[in-house]
Protein backbone atom coordinates (compact mmCIF):
# COMPACT_ATOMS: atom_id res chain seq x y z
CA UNK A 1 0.00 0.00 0.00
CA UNK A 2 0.95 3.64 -1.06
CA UNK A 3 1.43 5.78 1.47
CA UNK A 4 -0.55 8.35 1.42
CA UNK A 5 1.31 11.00 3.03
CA UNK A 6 4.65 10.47 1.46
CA UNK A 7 2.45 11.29 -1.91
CA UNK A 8 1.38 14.25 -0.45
CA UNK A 9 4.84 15.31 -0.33
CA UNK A 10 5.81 14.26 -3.57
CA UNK A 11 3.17 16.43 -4.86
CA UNK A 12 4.09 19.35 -2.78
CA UNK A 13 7.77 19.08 -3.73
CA UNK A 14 6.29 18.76 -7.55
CA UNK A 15 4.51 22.29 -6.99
CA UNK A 16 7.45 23.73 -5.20
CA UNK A 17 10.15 23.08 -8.50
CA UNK A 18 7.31 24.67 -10.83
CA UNK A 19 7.03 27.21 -8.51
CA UNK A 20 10.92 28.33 -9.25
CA UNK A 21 10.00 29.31 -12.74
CA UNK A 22 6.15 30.18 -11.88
CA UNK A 23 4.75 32.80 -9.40
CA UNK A 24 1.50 32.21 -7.94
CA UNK A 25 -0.29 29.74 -10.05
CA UNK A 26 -0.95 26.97 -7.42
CA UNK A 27 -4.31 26.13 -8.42
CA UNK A 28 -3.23 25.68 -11.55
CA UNK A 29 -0.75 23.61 -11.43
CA UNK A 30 -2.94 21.54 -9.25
CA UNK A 31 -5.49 21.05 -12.04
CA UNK A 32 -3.11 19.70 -14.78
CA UNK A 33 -2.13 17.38 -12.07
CA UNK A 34 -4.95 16.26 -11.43
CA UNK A 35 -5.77 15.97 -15.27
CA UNK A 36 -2.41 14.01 -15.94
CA UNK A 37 -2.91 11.55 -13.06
CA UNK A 38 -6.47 10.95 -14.41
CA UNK A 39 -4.83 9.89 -18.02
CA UNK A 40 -6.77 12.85 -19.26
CA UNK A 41 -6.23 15.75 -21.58
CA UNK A 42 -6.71 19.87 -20.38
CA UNK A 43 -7.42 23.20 -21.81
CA UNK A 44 -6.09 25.57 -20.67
CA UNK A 45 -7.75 29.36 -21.25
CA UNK A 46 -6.44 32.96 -20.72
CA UNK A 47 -5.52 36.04 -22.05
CA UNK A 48 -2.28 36.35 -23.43
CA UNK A 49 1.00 36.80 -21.41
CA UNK A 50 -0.21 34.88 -18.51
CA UNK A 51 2.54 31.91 -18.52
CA UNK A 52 0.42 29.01 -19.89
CA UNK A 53 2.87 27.98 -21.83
CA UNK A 54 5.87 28.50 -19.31
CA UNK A 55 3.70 26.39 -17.03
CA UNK A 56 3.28 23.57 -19.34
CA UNK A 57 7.09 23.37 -20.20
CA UNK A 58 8.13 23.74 -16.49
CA UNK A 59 5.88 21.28 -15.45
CA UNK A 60 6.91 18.58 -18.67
CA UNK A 61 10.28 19.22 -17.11
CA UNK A 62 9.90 18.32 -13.65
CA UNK A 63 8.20 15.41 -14.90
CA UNK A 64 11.25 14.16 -16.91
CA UNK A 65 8.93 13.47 -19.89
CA UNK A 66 8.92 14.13 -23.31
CA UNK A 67 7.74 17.56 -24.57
CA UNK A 68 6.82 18.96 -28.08
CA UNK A 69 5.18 22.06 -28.76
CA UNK A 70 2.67 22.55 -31.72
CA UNK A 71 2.40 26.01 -32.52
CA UNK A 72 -1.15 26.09 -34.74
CA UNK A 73 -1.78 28.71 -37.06
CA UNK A 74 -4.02 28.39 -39.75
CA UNK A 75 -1.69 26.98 -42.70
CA UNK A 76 -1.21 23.88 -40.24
CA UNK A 77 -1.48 20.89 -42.12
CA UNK A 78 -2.60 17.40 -40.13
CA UNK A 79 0.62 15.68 -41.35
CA UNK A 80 2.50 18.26 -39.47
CA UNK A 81 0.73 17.07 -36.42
CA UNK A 82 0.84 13.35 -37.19
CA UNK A 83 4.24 12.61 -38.87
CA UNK A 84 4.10 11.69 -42.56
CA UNK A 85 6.23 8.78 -44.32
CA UNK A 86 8.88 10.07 -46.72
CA UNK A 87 10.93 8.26 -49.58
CA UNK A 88 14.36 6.86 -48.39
CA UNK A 89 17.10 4.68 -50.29
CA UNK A 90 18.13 1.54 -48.95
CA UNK A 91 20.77 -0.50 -50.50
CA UNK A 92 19.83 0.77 -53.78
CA UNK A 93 15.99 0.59 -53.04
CA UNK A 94 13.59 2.97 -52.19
CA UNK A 95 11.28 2.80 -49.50
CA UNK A 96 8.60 4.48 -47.56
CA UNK A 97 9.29 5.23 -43.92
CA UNK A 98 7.42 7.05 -41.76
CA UNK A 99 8.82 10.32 -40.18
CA UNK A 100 7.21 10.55 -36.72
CA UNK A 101 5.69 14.22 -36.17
CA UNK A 102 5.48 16.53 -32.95
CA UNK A 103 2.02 14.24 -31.59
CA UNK A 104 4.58 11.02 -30.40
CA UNK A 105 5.56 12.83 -27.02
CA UNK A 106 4.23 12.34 -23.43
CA UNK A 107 3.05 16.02 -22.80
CA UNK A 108 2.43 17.88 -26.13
CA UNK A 109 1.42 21.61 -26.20
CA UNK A 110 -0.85 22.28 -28.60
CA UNK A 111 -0.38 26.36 -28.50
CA UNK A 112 -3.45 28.35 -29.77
CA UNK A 113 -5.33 24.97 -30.31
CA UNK A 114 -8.03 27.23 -31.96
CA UNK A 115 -6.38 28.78 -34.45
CA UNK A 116 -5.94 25.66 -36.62
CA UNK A 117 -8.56 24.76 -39.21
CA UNK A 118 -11.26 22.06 -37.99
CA UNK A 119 -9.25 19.64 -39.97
CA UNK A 120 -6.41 19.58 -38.50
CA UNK A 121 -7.93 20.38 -35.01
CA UNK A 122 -9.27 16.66 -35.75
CA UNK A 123 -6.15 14.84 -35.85
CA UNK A 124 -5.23 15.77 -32.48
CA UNK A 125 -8.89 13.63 -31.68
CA UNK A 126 -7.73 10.10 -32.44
CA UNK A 127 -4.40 10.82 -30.26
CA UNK A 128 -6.40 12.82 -27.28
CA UNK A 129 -8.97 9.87 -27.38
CA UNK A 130 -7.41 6.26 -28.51
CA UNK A 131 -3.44 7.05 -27.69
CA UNK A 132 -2.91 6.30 -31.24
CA UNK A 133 -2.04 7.73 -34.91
CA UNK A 134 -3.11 6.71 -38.14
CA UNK A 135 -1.21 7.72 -41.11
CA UNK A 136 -2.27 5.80 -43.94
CA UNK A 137 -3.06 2.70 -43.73
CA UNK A 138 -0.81 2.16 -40.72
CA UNK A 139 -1.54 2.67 -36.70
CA UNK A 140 0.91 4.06 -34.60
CA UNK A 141 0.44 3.81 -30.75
CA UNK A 142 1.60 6.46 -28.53
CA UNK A 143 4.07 5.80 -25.51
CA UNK A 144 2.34 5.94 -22.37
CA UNK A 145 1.87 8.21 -20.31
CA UNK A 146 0.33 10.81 -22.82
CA UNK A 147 -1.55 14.15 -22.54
CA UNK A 148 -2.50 16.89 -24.88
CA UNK A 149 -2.20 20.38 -22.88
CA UNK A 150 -3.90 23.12 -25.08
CA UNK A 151 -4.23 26.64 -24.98
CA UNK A 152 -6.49 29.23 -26.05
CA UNK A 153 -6.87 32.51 -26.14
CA UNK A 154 -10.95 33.75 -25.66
CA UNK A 155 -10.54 37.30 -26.60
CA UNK A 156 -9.14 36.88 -30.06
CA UNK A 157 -11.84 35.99 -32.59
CA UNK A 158 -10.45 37.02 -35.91
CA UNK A 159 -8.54 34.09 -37.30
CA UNK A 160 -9.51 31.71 -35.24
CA UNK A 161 -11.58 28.42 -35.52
CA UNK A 162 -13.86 27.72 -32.11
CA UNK A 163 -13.81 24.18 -31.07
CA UNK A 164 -16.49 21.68 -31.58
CA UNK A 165 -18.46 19.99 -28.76
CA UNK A 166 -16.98 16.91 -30.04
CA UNK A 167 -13.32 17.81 -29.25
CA UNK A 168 -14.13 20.06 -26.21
CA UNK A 169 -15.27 17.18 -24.47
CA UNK A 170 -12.36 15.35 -25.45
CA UNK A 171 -10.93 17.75 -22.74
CA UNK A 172 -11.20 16.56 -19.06
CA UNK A 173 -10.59 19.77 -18.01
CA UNK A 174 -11.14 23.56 -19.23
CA UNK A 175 -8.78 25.74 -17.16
CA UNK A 176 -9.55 29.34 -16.63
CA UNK A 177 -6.27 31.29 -16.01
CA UNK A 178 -6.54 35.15 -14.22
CA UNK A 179 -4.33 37.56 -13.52
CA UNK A 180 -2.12 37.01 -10.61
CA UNK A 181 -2.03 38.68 -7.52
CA UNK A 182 -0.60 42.03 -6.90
CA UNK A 183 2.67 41.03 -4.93
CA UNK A 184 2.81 37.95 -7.20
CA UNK A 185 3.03 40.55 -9.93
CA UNK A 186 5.89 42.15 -8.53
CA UNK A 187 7.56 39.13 -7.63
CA UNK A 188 7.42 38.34 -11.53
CA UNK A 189 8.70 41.75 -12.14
CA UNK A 190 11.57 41.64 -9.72
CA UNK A 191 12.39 37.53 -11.15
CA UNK A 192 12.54 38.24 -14.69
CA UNK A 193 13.84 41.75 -15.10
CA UNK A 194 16.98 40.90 -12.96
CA UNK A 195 20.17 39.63 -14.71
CA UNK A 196 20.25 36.61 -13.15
CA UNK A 197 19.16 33.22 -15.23
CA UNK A 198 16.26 31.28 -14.43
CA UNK A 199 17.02 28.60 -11.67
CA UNK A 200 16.78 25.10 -12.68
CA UNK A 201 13.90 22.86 -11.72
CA UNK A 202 14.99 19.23 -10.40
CA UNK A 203 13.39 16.07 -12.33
CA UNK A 204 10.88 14.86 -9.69
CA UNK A 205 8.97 12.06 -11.31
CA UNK A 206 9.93 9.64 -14.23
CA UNK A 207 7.26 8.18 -16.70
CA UNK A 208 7.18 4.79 -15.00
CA UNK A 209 6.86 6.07 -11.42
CA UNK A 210 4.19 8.32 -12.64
CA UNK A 211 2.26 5.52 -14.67
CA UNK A 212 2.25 3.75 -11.58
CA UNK A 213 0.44 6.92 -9.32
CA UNK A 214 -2.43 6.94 -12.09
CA UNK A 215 -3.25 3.28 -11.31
CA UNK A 216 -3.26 4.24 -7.99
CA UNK A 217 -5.59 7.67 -8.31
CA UNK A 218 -7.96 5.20 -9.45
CA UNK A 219 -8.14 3.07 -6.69
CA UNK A 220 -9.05 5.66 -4.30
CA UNK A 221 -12.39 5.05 -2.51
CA UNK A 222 -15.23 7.07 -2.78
CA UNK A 223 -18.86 6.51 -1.06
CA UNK A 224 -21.80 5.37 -2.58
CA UNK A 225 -23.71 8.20 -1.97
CA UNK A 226 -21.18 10.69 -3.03
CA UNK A 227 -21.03 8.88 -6.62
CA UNK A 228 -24.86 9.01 -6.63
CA UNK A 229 -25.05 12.75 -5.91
CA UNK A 230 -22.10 13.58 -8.86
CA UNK A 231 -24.44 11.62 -11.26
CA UNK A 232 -27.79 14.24 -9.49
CA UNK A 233 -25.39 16.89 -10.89
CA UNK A 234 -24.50 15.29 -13.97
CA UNK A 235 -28.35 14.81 -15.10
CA UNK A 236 -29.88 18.23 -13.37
CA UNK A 237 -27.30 19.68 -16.14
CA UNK A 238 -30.04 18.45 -18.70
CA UNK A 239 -32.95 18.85 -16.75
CA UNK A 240 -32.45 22.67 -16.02
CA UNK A 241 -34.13 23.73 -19.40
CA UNK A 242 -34.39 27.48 -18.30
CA UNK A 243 -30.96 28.31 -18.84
CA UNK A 244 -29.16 25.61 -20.50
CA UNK A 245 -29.71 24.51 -23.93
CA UNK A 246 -27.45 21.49 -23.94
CA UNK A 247 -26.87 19.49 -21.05
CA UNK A 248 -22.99 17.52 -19.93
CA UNK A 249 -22.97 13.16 -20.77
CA UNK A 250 -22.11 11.00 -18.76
CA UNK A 251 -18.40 11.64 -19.18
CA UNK A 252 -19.00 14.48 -17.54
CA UNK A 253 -19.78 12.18 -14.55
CA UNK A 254 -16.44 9.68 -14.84
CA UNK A 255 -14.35 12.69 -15.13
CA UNK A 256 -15.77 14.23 -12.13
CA UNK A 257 -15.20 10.75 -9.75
CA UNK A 258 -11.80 10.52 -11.36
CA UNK A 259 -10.93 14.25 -11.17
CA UNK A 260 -12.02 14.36 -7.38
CA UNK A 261 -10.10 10.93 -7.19
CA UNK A 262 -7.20 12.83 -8.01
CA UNK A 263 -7.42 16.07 -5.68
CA UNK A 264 -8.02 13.66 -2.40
CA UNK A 265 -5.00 11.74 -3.58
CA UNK A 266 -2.75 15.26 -4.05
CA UNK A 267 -4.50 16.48 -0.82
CA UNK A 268 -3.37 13.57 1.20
CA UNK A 269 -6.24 11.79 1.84
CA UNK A 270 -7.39 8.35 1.72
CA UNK A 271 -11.04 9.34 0.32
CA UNK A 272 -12.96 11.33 -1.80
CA UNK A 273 -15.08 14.02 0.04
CA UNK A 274 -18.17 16.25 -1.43
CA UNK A 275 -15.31 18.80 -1.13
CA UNK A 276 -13.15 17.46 -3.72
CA UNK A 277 -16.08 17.54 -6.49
CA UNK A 278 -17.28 21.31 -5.63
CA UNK A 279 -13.71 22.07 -6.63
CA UNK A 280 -13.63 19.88 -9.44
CA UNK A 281 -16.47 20.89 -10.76
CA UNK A 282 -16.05 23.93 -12.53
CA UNK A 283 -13.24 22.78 -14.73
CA UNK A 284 -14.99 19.41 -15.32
CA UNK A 285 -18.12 20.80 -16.50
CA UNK A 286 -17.85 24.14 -17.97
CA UNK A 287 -16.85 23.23 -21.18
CA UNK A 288 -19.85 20.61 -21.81
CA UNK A 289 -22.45 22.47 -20.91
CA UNK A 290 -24.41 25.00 -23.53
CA UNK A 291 -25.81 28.08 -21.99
CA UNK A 292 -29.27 29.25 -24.33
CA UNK A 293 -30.40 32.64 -25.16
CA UNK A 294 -31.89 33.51 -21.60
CA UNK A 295 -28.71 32.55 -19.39
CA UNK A 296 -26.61 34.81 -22.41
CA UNK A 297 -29.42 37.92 -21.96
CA UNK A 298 -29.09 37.93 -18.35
CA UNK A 299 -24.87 37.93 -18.37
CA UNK A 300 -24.56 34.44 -16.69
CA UNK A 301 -21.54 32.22 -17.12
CA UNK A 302 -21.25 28.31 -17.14
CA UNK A 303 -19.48 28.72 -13.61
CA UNK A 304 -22.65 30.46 -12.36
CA UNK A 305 -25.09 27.82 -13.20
CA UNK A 306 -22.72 24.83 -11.71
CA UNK A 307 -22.63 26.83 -8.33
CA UNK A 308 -26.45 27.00 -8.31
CA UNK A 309 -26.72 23.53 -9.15
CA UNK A 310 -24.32 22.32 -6.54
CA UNK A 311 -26.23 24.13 -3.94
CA UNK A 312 -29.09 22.31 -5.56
CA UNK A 313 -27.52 18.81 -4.81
């Protein structure tokens, strides 16, 4: 048996390297934990210039894993993602072999997922999805463990390409990014205007040992009733006609079991409380739920409507 408390500060000492490069994004952090040791993809949302992409390096780093970066514009082509097989001679013949592309990593950033074209948005799907890559007539599986960590900006619209449903809820998680804190602003300031280099994180976890923690997240207990009143949530998310147009599937309930799963294990603890989904819950469900006309007139958000429902369960 794991123990628990030597996780805790595994975790804590994760946080603490990220935190060398990173001021003040704790919670953060803490979410694309919590989507990695789920074996789930995030998206990760903010206005420019607020380190998600820092984050996601720093954190690839103290993970010791493999990290590629997929810059999307809107000349992207899917082969770019994928790989594509290329003409080589061989003792005198020629043959097709197949030049792996940016996708066959363990953390891949897919930077400004929504400024690629729908097409190539889809080819990230079969590798967010199945773990696998399909080039041809040929499947390629991905080395575990693997995660797609996108970003998106959601105040420019021109040039860009808005996510389907389809792909969004590909996502575990949909993280909302704000401005820091005043003193963490000046901290940020005073660390990156100074002519001193950046310090160097320490490699914390290796693939294996972290493959190993997400078999573990999932066998973290969690009452009956708990489980029952994430599924009330779940379904009162397509009952509540009056402001939502489209209500979350039931992935929307096995990411929120495995999600909270994941915080109780990072927390320390041995169980799942109620706790642990009322701060999951946000980032599980705000990206599968569809707000109508009324909720839109009135100025209400996703995150609005999940608190009233919680305090309805």
């Amino acid at each position: 048996m794991v123990e628990i408390e030597k996780l805790r500060v595994t975790f804590e000492a994760v946080t603490k390297e990220v935190g060398k490069i990173i001021v003040g994004q704790e919670y953060v952090v803490e979410q694309i934990l919590i989507a990695m040791l789920c074996d789930g993809n995030a998206l990760l949302e903010s206005v420019p210039g607020l380190g998600k992409t820092l984050t996601i390096k720093t954190v690839a780093d103290v993970m010791d894993m493999k990290f590629s970066r997929i810059q999307n514009t809107p000349d992207l082509m899917p082969s770019d993602i994928t790989g594509t097989e290329i003409i080589e001679e061989v003792k005198g013949k020629r043959i097709f072999q197949f030049q792996p592309g940016p996708v066959f990593a363990n953390i891949v950033l897919a930077d400004e997922i929504n400024r690629a074209t729908p097409k190539t948005q889809s080819a990230l799907l079969e590798a967010m999805q199945e773990k696998q890559v399909t080039v041809g007539n040929k499947t390629y599986k991905l080395d575990p463990p693997f995660f797609v960590l996108a970003t998106q900006n959601p105040i420019e619209q021109e040039g860009t390409y808005p996510l389907p449903e389809a792909q969004t809820d590909r996502f575990l998680l949909k993280i909302l990014i704000t401005y820091p804190e005043f003193k963490d602003e000046v901290e940020i300031v005073d660390r990156y205007t100074s002519k001193s280099q950046p310090p160097q994180v320490k490699k914390i976890l290796g693939k294996n040992s972290f493959i190993a923690l997400q078999n573990f997240t999932r066998q973290v207990p969690i009452a009956n009733d708990i489980k029952e009143r994430v599924v009330k949530l779940v379904t009162k998310t397509r009952e509540q006609k009056q402001f939502i147009e489209y209500g979350a599937s039931p992935r929307a309930s096995l990411g929120l079991v495995m999600a909270a799963k994941a915080r109780a294990l990072i927390s320390g603890r041995k169980h799942v409380s109620w706790e642990d989904i009322k701060e999951v819950a946000g980032p599980v469900l705000r990206h599968r739920i569809i707000l109508n006309f009324e909720a839109e007139r009135k100025g209400m958000t996703t995150d609005d409507i999940i608190k009233e429902l919680l305090n309805q369960v």
